[in-house]
Protein backbone atom coordinates (compact mmCIF):
# COMPACT_ATOMS: atom_id res chain seq x y z
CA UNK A 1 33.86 -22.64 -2.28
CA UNK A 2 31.39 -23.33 -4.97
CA UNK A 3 34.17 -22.09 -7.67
CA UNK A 4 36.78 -24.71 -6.12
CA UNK A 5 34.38 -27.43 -6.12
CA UNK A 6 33.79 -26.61 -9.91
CA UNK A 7 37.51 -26.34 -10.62
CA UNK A 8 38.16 -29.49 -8.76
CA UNK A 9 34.99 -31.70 -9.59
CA UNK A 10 33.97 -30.04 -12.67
CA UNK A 11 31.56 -33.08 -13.75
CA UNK A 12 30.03 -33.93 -10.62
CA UNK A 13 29.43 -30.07 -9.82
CA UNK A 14 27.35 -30.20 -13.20
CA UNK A 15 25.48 -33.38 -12.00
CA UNK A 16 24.48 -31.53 -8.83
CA UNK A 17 22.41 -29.31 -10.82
CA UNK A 18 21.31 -31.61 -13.51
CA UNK A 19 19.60 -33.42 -10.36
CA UNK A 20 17.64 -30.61 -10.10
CA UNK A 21 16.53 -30.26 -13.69
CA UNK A 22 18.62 -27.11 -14.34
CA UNK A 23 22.17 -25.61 -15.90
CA UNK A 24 24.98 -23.77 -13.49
CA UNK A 25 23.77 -21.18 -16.30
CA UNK A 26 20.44 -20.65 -15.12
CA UNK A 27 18.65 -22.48 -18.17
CA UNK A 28 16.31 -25.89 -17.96
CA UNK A 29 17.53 -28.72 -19.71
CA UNK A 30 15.49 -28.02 -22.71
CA UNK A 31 16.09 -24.34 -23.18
CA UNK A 32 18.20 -22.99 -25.51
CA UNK A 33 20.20 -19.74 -25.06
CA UNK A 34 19.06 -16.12 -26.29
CA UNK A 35 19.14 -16.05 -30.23
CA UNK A 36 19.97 -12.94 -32.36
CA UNK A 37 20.33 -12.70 -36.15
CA UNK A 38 21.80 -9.50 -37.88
CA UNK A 39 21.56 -9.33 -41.83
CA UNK A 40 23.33 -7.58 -44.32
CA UNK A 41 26.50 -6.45 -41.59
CA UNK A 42 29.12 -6.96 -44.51
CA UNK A 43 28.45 -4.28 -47.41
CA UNK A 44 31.24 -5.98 -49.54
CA UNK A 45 29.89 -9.26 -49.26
CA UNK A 46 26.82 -10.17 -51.62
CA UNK A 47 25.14 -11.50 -48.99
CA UNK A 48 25.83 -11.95 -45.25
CA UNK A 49 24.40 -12.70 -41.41
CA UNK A 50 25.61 -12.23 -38.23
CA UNK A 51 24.14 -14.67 -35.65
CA UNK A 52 24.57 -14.93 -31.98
CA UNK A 53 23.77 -17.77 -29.74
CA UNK A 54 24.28 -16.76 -26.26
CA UNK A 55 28.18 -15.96 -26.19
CA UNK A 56 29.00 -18.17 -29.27
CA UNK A 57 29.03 -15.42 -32.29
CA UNK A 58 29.55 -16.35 -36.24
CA UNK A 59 29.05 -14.55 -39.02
CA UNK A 60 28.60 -15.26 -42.92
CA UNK A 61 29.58 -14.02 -45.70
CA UNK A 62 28.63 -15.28 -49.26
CA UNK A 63 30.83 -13.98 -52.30
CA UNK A 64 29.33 -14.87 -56.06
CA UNK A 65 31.69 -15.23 -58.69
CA UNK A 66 31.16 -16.37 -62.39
CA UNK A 67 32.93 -19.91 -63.84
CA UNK A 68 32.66 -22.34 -66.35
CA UNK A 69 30.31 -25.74 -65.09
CA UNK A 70 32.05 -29.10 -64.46
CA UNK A 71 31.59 -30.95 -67.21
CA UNK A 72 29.63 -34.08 -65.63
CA UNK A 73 27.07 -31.28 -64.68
CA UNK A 74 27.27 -28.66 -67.28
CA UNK A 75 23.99 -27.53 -65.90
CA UNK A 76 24.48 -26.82 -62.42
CA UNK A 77 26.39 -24.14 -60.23
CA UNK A 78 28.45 -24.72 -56.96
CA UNK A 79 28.55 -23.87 -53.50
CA UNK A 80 31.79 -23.64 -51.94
CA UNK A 81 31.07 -23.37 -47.72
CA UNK A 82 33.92 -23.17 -45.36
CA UNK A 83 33.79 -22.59 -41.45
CA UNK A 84 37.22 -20.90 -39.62
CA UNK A 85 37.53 -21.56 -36.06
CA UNK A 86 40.57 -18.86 -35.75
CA UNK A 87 42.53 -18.36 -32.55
CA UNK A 88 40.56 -15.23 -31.61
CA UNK A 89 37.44 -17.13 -30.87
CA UNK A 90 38.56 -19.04 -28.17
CA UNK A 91 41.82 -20.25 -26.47
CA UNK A 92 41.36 -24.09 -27.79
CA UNK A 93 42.48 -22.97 -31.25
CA UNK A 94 45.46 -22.12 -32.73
CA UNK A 95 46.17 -19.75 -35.96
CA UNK A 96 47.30 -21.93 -39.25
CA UNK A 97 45.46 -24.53 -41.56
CA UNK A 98 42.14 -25.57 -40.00
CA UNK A 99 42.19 -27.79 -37.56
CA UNK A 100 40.30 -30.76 -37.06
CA UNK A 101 37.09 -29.07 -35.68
CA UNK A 102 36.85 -26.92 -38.42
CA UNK A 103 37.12 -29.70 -41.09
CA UNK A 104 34.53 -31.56 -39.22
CA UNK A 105 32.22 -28.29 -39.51
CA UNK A 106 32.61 -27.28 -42.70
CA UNK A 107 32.08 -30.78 -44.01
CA UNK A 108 28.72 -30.98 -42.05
CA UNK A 109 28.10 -27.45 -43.68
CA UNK A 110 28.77 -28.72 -46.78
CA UNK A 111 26.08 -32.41 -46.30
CA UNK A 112 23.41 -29.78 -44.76
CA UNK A 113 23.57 -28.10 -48.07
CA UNK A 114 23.34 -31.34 -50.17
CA UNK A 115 21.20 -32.81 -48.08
CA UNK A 116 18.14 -30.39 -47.14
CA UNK A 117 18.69 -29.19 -50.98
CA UNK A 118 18.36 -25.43 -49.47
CA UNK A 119 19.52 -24.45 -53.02
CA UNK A 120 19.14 -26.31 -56.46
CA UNK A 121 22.44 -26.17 -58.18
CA UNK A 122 20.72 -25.96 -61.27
CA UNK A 123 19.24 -22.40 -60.56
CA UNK A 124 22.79 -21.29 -60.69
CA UNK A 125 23.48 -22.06 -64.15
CA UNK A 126 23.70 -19.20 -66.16
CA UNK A 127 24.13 -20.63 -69.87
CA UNK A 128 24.13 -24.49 -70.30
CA UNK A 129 28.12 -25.56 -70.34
CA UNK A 130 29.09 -22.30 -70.43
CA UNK A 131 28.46 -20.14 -67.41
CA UNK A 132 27.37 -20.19 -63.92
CA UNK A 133 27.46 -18.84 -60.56
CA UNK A 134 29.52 -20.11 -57.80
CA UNK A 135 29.08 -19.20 -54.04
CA UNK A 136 31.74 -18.88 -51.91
CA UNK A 137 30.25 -18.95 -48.16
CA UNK A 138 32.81 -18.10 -45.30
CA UNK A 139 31.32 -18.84 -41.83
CA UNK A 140 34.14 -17.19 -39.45
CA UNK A 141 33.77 -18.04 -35.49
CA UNK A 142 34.25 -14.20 -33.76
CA UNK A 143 33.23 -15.83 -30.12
CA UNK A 144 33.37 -19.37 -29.10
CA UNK A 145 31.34 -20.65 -26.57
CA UNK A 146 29.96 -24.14 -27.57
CA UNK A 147 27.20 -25.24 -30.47
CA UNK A 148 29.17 -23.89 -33.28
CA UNK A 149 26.71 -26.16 -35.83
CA UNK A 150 23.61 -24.83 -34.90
CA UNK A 151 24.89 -21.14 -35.21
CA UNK A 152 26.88 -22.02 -38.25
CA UNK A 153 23.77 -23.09 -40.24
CA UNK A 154 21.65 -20.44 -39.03
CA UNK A 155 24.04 -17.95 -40.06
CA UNK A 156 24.36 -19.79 -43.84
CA UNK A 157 20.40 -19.51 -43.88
CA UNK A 158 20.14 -16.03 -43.10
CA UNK A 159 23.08 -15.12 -45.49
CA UNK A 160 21.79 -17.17 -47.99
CA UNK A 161 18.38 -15.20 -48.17
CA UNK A 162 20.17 -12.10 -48.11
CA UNK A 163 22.47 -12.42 -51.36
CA UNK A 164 21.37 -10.40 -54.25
CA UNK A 165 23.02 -11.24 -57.26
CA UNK A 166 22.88 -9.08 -60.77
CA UNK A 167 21.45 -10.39 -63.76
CA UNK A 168 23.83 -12.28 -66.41
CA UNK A 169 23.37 -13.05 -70.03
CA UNK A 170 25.91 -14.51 -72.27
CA UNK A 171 26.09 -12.86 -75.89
CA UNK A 172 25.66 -14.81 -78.48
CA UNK A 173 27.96 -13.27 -81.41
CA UNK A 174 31.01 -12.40 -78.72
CA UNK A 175 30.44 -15.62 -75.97
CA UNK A 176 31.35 -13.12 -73.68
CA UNK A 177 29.31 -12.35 -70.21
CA UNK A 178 27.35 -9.16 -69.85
CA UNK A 179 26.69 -8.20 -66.49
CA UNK A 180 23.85 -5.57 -65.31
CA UNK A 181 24.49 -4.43 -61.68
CA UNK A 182 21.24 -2.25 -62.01
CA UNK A 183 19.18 -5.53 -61.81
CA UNK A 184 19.56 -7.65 -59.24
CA UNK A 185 17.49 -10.46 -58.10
CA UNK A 186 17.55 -12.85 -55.23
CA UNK A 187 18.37 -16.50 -54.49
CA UNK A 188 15.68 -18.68 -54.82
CA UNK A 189 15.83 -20.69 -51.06
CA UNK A 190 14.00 -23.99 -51.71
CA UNK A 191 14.51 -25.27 -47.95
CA UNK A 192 15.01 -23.80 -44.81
CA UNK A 193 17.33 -26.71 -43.03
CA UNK A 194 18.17 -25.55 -39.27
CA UNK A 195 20.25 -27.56 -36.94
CA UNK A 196 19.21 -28.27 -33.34
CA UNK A 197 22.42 -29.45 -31.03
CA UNK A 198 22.03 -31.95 -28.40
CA UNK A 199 24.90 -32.77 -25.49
CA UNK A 200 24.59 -36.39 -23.98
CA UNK A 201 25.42 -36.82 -19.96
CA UNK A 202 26.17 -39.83 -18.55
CA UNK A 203 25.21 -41.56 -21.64
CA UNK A 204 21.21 -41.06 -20.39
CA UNK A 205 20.45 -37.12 -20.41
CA UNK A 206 20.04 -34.89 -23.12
CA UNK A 207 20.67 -30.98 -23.23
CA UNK A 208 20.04 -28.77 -25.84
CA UNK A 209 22.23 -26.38 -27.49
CA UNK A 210 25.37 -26.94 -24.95
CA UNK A 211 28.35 -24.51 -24.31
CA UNK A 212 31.71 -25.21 -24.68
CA UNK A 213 31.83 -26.25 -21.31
CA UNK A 214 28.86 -28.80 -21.21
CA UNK A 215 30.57 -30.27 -24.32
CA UNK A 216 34.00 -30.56 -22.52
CA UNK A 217 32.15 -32.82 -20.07
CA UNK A 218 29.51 -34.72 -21.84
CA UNK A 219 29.48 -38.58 -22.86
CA UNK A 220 28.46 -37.14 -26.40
CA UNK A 221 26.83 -34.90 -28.82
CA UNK A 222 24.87 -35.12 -31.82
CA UNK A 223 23.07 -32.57 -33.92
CA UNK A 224 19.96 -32.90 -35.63
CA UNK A 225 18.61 -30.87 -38.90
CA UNK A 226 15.35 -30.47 -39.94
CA UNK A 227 13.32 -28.45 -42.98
CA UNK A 228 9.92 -26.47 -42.47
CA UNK A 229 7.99 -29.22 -44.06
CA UNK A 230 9.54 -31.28 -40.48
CA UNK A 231 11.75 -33.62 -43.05
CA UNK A 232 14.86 -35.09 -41.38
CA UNK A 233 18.00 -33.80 -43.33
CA UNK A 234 20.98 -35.29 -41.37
CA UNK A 235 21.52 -36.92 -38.32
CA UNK A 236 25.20 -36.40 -37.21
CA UNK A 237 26.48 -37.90 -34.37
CA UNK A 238 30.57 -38.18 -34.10
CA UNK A 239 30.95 -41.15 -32.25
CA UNK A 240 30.65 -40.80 -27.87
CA UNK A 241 27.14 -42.21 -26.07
CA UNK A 242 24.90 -44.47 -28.21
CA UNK A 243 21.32 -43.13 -28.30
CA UNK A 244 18.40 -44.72 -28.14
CA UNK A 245 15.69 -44.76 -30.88
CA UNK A 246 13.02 -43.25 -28.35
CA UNK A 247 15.95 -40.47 -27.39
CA UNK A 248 16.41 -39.49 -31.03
CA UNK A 249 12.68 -39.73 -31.88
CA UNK A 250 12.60 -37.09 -28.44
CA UNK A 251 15.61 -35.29 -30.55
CA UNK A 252 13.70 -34.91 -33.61
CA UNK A 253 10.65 -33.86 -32.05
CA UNK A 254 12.58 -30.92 -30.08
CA UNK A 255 14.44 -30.04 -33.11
CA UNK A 256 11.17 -29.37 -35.50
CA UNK A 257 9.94 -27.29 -32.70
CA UNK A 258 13.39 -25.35 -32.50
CA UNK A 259 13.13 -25.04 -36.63
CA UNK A 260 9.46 -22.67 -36.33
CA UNK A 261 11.33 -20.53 -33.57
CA UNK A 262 14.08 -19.60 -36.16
CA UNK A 263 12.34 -19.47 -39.10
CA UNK A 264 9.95 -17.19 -37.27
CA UNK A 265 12.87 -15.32 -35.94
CA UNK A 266 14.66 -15.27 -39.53
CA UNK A 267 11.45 -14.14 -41.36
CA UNK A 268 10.92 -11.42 -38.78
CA UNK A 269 14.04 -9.76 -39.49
CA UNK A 270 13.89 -10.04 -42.94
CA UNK A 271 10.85 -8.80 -43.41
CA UNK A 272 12.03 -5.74 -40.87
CA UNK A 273 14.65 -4.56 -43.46
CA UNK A 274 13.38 -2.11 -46.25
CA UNK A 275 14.33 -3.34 -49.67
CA UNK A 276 16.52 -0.91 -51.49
């Protein structure tokens, strides 16, 4: 009966348990699903994190490769990030070029990165105008289930703090690159930005860190990232429910308490991994 009523009604069968403070899931309003993080799963990668949040599973991997600096900032490096939604994460999308979700993620990738300043560009420079480090960072969606933000900057974080990259010197005489694999050193992570999804219901209520579902049906979303000194990064909100300034003040607060639960998280599993 209950999974007719859901098939039929599938908004109002949510309400019925929103009136009671709770999620056909089991989970309050305010709690967020069961987070995992899993570093160094790709040996070919430099550096690379698996994270899992609840069902919805994405994993990183960032690929450093040597290039001449732009001209207009011959001392700075780049970061290249780019999220894949492919069609085995989830029946919504279809193999090809990315689709519109995947745009919108990997541009929000790409602002969380400028914005939080997790990395300064300039520590990638190698030799002034000559040589410096780019990083390639693929987030690829394996499972699907709703949030893909707040697992997709996670999973940059933790790969992020994994990558090891050899040391570099340009000779002199020759202008040629000399690479030693033997020493390796690793990124220096400024900032610690870490997103903190919100779904909007009925343009009044706020959930945190919906499924695919709860998106499906909410009035709107928005997604809020925040740094370990509790500075606002970005606010990103793609259009649906206005919100309040005392709901996104509640938003913020939530989402700097979220940010010491990962970085605790993060910093625990780092520090459980031997260095080599």
């Amino acid at each position: 009966m209950a999974t007719a009523f859901k098939t039929v009604e599938p908004l109002e069968y949510y309400r019925r348990f929103l009136k009671e403070n709770c999620r056909p899931d089991g989970r309050e309003l305010g709690e967020f699903r069961a987070t995992t993080v899993n570093i160094g799963s790709i040996t070919t990668a430099d550096g690379s994190a698996l994270v899992k949040l609840g069902n919805t599973t994405v994993i990183c991997g960032v690929k450093a490769e040597l290039a001449a600096p732009a001209v207009d900032s011959a001392n700075k490096g780049y970061i290249v990030p780019n999220v894949e939604l492919p069609s085995l994460c989830s029946t919504r999308f279809r193999s090809g070029p990315p689709g519109e979700e995947a745009q919108a993620a990997s541009q929000f990738i790409a602002d969380v990165i400028e914005n939080s300043q997790i990395i300064a560009k300039e520590d990638l420079c190698i030799a002034n105008g000559k040589l410096a480090w780019v990083l390639y960072c693929d987030i690829i969606c394996l499972d699907y289930d709703g949030n893909i933000l707040d697992a997709s900057t996670f999973a940059l974080l933790a790969a992020l703090k994994n990558v090891q990259l050899p040391s570099v010197t340009v000779n002199e005489e020759t202008g040629l690159s000399e690479v030693n694999l033997k020493q390796k050193n690793p990124l220096v992570i400024r900032k610690h930005p870490v997103a903190t999804s919100f779904a909007i219901f009925d343009d009044t209520l706020l959930i945190v860190d919906p499924t695919a579902e709860e998106e499906d049906l909410a009035t709107g979303t928005v997604t809020v990232v925040t740094d370990e000194d509790d500075r606002l990064c970005s606010v990103h909100k793609p259009g649906g429910s206005p919100l309040t300034g005392a709901k996104l003040q509640d938003c913020i607060s939530r989402a700097i308490t979220r940010h010491k639960e990962v970085k605790k998280l993060i910093d625990k599993v780092i520090k459980s991994i031997k260095p080599k």
